[in-house]
N, C-alpha and C. Protein backbone atom coordinates (compact mmCIF):
# COMPACT_ATOMS: atom_id res chain seq x y z
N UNK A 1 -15.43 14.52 4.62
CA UNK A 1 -16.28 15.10 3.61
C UNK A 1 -17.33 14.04 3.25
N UNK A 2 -18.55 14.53 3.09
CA UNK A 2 -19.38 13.45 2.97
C UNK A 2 -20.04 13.24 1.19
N UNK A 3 -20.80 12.53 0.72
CA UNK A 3 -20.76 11.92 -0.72
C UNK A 3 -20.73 13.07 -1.85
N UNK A 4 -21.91 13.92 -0.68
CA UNK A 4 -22.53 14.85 -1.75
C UNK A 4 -21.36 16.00 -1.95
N UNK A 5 -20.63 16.56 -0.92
CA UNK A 5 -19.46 16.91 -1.00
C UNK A 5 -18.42 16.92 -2.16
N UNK A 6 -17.96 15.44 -1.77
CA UNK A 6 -17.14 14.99 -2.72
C UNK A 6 -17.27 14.59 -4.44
N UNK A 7 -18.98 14.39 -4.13
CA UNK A 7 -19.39 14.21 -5.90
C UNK A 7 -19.13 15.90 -6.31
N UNK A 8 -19.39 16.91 -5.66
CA UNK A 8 -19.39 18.48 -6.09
C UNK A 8 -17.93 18.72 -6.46
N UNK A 9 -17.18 18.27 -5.42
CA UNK A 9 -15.52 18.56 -5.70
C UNK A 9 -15.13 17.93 -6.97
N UNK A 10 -15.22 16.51 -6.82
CA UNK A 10 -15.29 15.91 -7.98
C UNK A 10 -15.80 16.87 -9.38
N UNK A 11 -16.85 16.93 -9.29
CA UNK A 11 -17.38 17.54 -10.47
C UNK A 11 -16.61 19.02 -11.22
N UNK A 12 -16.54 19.77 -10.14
CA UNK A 12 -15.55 21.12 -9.75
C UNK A 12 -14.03 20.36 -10.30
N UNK A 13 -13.66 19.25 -10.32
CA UNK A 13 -12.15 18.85 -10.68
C UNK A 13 -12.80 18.35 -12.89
N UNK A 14 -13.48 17.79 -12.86
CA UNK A 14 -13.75 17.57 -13.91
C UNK A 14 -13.91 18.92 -15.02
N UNK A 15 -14.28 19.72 -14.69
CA UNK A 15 -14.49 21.29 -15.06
C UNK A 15 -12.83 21.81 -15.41
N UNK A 16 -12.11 21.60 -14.27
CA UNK A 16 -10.93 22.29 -14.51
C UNK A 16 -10.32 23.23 -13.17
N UNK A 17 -11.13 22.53 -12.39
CA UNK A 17 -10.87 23.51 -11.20
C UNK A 17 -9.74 22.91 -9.91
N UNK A 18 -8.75 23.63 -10.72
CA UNK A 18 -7.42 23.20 -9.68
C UNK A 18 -7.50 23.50 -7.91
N UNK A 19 -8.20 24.70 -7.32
CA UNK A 19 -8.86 24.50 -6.31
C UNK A 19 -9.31 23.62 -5.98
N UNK A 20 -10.35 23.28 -6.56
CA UNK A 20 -10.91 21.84 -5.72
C UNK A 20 -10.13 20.27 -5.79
N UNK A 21 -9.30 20.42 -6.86
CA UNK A 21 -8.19 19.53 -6.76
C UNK A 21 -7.30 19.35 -5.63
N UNK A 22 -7.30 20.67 -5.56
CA UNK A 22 -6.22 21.00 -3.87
C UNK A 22 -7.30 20.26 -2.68
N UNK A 23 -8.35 20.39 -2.51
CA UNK A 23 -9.20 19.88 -1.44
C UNK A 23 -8.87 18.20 -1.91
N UNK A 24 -8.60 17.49 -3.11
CA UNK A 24 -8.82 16.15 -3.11
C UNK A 24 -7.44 15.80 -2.69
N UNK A 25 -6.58 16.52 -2.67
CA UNK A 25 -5.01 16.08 -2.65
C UNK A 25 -4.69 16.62 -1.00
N UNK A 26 -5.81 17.24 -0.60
CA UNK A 26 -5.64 17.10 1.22
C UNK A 26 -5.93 16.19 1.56
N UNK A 27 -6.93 15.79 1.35
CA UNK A 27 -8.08 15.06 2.05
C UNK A 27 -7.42 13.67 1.47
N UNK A 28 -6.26 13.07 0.27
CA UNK A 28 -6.26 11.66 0.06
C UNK A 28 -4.80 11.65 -0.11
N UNK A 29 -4.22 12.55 -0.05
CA UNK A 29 -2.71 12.49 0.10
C UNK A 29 -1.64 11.75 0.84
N UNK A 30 -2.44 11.69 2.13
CA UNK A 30 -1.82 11.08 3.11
C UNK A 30 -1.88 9.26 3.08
N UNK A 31 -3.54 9.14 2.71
CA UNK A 31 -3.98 7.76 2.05
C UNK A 31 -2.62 7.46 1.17
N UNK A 32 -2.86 8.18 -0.06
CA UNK A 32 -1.71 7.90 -1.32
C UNK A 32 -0.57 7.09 -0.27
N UNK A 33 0.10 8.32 0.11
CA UNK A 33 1.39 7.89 0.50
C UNK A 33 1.58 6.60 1.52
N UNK A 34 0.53 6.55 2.60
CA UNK A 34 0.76 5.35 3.09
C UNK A 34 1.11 4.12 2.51
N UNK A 35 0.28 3.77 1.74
CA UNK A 35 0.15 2.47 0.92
C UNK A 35 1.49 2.53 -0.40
N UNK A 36 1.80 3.87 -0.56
CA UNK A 36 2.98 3.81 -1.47
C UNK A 36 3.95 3.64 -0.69
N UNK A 37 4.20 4.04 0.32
CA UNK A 37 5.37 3.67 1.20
C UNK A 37 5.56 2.29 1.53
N UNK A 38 4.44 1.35 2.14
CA UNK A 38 4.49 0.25 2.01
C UNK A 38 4.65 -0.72 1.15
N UNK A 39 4.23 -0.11 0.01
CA UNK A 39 4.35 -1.13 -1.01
C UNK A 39 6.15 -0.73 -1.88
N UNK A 40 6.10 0.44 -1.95
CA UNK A 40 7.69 0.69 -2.05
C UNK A 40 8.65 0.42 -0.91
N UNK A 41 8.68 0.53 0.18
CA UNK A 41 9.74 0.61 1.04
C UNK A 41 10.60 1.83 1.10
N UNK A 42 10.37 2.48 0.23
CA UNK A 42 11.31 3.92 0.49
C UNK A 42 10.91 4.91 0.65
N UNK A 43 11.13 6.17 1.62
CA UNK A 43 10.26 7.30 2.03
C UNK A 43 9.94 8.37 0.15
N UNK A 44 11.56 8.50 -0.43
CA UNK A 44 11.36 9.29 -1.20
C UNK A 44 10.78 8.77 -2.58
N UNK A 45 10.88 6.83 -3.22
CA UNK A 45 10.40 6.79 -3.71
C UNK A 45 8.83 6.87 -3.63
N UNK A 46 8.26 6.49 -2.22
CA UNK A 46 6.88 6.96 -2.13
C UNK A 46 6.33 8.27 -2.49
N UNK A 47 7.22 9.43 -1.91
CA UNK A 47 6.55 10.61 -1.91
C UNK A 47 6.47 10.69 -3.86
N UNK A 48 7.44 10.25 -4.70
CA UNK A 48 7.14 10.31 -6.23
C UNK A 48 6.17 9.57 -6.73
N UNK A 49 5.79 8.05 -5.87
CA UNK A 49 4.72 7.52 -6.33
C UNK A 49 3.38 8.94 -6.02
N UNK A 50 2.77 9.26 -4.61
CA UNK A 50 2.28 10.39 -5.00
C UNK A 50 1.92 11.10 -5.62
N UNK A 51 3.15 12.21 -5.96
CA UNK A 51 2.61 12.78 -7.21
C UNK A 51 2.55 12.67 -8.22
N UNK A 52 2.69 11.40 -8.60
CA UNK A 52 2.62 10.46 -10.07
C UNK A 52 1.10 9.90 -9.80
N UNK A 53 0.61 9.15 -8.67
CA UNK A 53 -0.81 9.04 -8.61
C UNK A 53 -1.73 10.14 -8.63
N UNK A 54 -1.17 11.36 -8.20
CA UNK A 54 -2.49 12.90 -8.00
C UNK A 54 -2.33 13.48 -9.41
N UNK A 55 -1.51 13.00 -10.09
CA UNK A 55 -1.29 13.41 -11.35
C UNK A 55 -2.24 12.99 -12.47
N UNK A 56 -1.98 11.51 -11.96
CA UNK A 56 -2.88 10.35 -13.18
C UNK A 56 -4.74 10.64 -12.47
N UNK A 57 -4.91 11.07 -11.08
CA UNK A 57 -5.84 11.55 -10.73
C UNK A 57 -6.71 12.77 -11.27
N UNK A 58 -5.76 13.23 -11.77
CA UNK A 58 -6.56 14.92 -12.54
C UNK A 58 -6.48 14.66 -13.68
N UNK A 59 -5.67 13.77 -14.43
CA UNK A 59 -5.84 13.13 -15.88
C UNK A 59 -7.53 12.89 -15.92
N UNK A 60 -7.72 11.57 -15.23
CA UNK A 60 -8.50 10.71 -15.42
C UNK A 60 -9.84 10.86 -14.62
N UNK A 61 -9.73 11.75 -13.85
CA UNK A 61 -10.97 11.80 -12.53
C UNK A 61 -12.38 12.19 -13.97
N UNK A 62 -12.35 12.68 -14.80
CA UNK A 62 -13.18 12.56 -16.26
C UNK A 62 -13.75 10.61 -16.15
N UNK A 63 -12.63 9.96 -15.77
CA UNK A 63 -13.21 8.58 -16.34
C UNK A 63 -13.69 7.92 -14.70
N UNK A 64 -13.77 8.22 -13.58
CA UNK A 64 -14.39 8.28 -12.57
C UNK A 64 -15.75 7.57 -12.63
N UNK A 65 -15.95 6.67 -11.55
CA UNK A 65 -17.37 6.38 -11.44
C UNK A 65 -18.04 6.12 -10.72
N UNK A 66 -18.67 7.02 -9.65
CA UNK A 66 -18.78 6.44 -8.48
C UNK A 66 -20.23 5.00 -8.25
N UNK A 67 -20.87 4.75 -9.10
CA UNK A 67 -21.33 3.66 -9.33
C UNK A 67 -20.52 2.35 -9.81
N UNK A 68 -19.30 2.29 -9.94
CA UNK A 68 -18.66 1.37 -10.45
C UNK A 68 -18.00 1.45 -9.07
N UNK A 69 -17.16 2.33 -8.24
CA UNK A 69 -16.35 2.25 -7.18
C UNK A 69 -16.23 3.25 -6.17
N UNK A 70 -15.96 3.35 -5.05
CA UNK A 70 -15.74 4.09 -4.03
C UNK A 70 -14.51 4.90 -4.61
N UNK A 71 -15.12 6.70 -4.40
CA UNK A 71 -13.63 7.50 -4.75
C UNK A 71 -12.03 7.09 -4.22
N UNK A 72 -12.11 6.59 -3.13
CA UNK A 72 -10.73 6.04 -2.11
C UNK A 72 -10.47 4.96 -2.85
N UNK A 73 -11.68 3.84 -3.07
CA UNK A 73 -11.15 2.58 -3.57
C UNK A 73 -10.50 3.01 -5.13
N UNK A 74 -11.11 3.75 -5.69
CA UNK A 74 -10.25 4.25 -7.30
C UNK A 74 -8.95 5.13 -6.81
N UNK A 75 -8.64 5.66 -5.88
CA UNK A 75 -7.64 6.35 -5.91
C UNK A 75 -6.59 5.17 -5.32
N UNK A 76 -7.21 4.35 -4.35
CA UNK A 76 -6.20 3.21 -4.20
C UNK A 76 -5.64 2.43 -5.45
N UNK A 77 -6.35 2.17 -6.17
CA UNK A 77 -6.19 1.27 -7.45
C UNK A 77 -5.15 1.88 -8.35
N UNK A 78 -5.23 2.90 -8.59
CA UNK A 78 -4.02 4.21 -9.20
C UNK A 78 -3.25 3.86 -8.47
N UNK A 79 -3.15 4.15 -7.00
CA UNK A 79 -1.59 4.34 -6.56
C UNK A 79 -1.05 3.14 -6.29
N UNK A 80 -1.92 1.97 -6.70
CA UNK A 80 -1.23 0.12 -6.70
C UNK A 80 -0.94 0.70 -7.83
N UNK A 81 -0.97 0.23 -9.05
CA UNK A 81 -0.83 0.56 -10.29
C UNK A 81 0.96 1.20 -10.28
N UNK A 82 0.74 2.48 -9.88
CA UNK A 82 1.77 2.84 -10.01
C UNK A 82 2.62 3.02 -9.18
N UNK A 83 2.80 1.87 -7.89
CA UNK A 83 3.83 1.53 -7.02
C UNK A 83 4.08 0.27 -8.15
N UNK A 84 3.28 -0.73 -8.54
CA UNK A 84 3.61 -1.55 -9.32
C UNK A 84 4.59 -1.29 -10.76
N UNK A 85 4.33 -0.23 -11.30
CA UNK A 85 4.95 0.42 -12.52
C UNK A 85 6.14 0.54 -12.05
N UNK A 86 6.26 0.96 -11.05
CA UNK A 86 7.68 1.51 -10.02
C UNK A 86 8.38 0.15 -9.94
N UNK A 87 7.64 -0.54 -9.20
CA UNK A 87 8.67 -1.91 -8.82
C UNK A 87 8.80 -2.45 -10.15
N UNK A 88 8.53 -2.69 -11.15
CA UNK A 88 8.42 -3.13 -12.46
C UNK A 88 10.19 -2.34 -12.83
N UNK A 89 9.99 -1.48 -12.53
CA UNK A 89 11.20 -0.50 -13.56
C UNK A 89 12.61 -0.61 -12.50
N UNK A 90 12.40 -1.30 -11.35
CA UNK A 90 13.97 -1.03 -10.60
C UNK A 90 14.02 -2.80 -10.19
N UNK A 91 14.83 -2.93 -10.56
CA UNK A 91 15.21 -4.62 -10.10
C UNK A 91 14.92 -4.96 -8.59
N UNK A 92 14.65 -6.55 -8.42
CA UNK A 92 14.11 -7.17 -7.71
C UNK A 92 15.00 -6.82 -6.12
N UNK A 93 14.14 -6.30 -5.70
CA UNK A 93 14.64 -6.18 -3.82
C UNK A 93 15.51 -7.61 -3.17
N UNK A 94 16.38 -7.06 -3.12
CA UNK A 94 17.11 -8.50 -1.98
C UNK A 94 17.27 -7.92 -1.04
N UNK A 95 17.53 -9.08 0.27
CA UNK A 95 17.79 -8.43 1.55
C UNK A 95 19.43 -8.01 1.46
N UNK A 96 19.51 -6.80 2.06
CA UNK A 96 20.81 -5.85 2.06
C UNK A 96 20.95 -6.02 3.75
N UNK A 97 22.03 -6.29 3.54
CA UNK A 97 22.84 -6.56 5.06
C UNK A 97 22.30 -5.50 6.24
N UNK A 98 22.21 -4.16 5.96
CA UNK A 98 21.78 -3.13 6.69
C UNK A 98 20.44 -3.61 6.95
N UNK A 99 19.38 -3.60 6.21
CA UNK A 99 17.75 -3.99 6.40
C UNK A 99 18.05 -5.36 7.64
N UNK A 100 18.97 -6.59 7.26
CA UNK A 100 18.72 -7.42 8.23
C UNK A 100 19.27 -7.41 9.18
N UNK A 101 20.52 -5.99 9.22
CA UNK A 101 21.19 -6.16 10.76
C UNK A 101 20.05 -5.26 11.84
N UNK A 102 19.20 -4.50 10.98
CA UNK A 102 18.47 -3.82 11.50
C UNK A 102 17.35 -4.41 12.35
N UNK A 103 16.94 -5.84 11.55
CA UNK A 103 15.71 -6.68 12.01
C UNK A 103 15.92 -7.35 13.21
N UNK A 104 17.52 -7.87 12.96
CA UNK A 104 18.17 -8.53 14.37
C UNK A 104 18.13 -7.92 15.29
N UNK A 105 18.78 -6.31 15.15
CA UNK A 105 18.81 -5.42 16.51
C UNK A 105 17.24 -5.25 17.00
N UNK A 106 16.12 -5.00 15.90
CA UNK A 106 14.96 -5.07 16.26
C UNK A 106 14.39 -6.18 17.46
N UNK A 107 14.63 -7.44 16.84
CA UNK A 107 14.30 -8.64 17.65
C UNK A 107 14.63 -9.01 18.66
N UNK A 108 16.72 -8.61 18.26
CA UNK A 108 16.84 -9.02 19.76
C UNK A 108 16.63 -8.17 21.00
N UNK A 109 17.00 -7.15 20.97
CA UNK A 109 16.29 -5.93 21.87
C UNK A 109 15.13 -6.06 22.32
N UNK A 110 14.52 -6.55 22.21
CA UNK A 110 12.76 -7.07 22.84
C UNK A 110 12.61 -8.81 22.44
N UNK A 111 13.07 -9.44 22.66
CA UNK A 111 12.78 -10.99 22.66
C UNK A 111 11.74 -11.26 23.62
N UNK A 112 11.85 -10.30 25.01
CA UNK A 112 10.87 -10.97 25.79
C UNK A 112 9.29 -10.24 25.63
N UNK A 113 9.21 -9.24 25.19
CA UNK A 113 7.63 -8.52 25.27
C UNK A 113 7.75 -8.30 23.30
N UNK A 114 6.15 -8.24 23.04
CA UNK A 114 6.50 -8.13 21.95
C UNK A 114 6.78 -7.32 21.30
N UNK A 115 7.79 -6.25 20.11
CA UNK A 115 7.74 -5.38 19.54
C UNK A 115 6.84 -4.29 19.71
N UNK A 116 7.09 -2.80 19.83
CA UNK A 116 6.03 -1.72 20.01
C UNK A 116 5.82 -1.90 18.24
N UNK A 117 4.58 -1.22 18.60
CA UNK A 117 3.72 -1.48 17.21
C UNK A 117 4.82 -0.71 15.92
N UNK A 118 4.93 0.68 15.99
CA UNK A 118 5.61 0.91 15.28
C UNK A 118 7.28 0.29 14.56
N UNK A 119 7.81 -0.23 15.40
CA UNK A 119 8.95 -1.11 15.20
C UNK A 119 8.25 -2.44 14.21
N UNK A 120 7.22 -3.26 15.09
CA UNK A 120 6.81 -4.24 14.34
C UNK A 120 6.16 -4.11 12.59
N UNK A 121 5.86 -2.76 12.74
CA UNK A 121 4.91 -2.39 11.42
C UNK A 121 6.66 -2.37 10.50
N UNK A 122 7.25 -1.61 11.04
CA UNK A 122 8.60 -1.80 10.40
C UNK A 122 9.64 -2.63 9.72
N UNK A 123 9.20 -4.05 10.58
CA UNK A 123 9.66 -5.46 10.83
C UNK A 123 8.83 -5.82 9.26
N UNK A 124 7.89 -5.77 9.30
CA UNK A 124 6.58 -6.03 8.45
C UNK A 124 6.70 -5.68 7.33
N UNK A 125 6.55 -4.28 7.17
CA UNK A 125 7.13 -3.66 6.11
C UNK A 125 8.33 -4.07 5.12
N UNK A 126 9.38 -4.42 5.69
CA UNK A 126 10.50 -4.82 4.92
C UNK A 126 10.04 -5.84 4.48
N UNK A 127 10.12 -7.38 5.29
CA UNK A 127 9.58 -8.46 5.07
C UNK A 127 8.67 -8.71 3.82
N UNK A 128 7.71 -8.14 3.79
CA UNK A 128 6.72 -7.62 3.32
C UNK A 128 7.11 -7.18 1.64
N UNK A 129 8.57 -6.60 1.61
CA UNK A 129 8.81 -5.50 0.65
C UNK A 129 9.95 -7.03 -0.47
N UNK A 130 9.67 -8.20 0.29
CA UNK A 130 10.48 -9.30 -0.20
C UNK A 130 9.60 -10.25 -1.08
N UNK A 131 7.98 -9.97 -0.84
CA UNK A 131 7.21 -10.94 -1.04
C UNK A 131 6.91 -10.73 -3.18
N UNK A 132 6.09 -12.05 -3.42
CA UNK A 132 5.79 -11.69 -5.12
C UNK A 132 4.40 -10.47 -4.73
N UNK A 133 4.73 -10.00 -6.40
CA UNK A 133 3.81 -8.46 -6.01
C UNK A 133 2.48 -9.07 -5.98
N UNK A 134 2.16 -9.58 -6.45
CA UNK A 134 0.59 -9.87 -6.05
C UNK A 134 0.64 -10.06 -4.54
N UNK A 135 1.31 -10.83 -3.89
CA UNK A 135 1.43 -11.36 -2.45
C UNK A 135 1.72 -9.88 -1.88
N UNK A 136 2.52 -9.30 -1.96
CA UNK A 136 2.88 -7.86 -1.32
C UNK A 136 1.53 -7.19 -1.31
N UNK A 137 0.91 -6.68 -3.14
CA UNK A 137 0.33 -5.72 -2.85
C UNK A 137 -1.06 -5.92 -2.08
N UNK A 138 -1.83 -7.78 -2.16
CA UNK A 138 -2.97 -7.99 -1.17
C UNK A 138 -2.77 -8.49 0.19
N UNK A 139 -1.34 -8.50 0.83
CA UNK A 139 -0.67 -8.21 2.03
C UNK A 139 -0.91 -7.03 2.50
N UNK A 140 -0.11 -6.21 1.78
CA UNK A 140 -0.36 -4.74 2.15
C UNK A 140 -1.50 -3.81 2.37
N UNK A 141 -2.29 -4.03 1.27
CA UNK A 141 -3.93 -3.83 1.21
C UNK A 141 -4.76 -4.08 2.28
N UNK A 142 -4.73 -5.17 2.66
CA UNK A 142 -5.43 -6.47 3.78
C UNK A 142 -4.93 -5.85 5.14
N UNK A 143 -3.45 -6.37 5.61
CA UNK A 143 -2.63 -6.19 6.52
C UNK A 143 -2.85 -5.30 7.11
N UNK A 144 -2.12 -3.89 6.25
CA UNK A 144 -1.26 -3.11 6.56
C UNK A 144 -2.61 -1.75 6.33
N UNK A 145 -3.36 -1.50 5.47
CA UNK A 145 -4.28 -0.64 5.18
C UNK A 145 -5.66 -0.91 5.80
N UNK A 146 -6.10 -2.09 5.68
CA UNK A 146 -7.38 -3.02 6.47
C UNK A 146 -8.14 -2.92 5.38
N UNK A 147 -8.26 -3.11 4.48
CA UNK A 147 -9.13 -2.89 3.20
C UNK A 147 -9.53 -4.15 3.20
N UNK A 148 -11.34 -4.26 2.80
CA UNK A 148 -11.43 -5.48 3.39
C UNK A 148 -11.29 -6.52 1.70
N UNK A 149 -11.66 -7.80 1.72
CA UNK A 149 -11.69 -8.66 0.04
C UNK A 149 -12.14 -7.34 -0.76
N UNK A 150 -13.38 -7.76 -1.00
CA UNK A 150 -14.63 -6.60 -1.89
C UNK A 150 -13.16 -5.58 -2.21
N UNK A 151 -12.89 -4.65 -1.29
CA UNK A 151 -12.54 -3.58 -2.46
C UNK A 151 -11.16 -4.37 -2.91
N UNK A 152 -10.47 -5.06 -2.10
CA UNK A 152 -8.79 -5.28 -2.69
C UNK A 152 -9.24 -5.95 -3.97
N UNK A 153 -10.40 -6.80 -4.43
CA UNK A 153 -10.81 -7.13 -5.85
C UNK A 153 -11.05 -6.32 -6.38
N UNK A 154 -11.50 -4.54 -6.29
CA UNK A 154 -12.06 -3.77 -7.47
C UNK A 154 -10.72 -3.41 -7.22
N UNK A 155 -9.88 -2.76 -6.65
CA UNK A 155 -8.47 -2.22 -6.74
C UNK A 155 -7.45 -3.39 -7.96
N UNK A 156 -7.40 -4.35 -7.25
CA UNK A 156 -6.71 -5.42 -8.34
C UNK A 156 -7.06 -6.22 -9.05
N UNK A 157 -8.30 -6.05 -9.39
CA UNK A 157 -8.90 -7.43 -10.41
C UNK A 157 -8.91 -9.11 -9.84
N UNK A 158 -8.20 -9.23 -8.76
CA UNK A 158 -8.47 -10.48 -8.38
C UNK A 158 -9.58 -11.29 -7.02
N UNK A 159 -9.96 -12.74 -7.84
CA UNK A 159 -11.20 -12.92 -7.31
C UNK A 159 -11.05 -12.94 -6.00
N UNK A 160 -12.02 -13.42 -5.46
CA UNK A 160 -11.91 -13.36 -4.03
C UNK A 160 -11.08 -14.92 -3.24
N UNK A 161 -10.94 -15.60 -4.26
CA UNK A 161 -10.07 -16.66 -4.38
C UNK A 161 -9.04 -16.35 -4.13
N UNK A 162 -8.33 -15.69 -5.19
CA UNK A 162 -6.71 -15.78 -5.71
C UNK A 162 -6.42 -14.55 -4.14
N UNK A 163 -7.59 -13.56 -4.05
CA UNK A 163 -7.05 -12.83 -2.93
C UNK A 163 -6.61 -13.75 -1.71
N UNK A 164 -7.74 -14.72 -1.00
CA UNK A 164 -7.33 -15.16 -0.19
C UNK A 164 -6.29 -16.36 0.06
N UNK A 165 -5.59 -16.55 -1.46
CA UNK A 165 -4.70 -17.47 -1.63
C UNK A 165 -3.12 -16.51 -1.34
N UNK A 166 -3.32 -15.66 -2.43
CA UNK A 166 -1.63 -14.50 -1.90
C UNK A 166 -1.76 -14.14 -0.71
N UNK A 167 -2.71 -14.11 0.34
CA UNK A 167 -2.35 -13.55 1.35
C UNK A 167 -2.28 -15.03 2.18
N UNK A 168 -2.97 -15.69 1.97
CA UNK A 168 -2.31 -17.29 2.66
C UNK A 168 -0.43 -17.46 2.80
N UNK A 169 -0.33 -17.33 1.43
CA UNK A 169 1.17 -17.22 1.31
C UNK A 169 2.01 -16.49 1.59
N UNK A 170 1.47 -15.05 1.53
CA UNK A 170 2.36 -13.77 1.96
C UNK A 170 2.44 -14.17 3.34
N UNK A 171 1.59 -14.51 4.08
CA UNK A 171 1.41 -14.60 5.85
C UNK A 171 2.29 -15.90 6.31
N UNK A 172 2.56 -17.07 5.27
CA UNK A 172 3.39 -18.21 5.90
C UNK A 172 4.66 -17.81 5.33
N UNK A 173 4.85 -16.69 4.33
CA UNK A 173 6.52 -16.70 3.87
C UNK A 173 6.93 -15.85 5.04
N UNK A 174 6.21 -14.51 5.73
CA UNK A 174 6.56 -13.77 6.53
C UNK A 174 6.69 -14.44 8.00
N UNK A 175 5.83 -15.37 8.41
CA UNK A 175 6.24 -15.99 9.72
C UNK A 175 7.50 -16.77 9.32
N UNK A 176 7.52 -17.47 7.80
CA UNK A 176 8.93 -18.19 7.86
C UNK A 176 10.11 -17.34 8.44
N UNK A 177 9.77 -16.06 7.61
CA UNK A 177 10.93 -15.20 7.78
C UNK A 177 11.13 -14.45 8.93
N UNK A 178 10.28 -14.51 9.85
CA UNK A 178 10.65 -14.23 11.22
C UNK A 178 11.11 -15.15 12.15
N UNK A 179 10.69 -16.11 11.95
CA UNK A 179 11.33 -17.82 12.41
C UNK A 179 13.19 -17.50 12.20
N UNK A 180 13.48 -17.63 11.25
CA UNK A 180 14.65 -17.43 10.31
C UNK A 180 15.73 -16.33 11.32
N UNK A 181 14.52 -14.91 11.17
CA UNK A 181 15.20 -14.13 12.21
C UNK A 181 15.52 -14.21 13.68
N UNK A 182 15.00 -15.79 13.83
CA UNK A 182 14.91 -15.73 15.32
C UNK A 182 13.45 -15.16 16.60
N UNK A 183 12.95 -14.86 15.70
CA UNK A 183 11.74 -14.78 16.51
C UNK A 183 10.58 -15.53 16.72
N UNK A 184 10.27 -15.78 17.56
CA UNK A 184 8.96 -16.85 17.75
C UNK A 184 10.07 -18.24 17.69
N UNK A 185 8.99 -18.84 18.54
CA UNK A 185 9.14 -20.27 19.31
C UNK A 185 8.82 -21.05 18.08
N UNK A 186 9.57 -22.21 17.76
CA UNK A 186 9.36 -23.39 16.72
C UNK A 186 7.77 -24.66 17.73
């Protein structure tokens, strides 16, 4: 859909028009959930981050701006927000015996070629789901979504500094932790 499009839908959602709401929740739904999945780790708590973000989306699409931000980059910023609210409310992730017998069978099963992408994104993901949330969520952002500095600062408020500092760190705790698992050469 192109600007002028989406400023109309937009506008059509500001009005009250649950139709055209349905066109924004096609068209960014799938977005939502990616990045909630990653940043949660769980299929079903993602799908609730979702409709907790398309929710706070029809609240607020009134406070919208597309001179202040890209519609995607504001709908990303919501659904950080409230993967963050999420991890906030359920205690701190440790590794569970299952997640790391899983990483082993991962690794060792292919030691010699590297991981198919999907397995590795998997590998990643968990890893990933261990890190501090700032480190996770401009890991994940960066990494895992390709979002470049510029927006992961309007999504999270941080400079272009502190961005390229959590992901410095997110990237040497995760090679530690594949080291650890046995993968890759010292």
């Amino acid at each position: 859909m192109n600007q002028v499009e989406l400023a109309q839908i937009i506008g059509a959602c500001r009005k009250g028009d649950t139709k055209a709401f349905r066109t924004l929740v096609r068209d960014y739904q799938e977005m939502v959930f990616s990045v909630s999945l990653k940043m949660l780790c769980d299929e079903d708590e993602a799908k609730d981050a979702v409709q907790e973000t398309l929710l706070r989306v029809w609240r607020s699409i009134g406070n919208y701006s597309s001179e202040k931000a890209k519609f995607a980059t504001w709908i990303y910023a919501i659904a950080t927000r409230v993967c963050l609210d999420r991890m906030k409310h359920r205690r701190r992730r440790v590794a569970f015996p299952e997640e790391e017998r899983l990483l082993r069978q991962l690794i060792d099963n292919d030691e010699e070629r590297h991981l198919e992408n999907r397995e590795w994104a998997s590998v990643v993901r968990v890893l990933s789901s261990h890190l501090g949330r700032k480190q996770q969520i401009v890991f994940t952002l960066s990494m895992l979504e390709g979002l470049d500095n510029e927006e992961i600062g309007r999504i999270t408020g941080l400079t272009a500094e502190k961005i390229k500092s959590n992901l410095y760190v997110a990237r040497q705790k995760i090679k530690k932790q594949l080291k650890l698992l046995g993968y890759g050469k010292e």
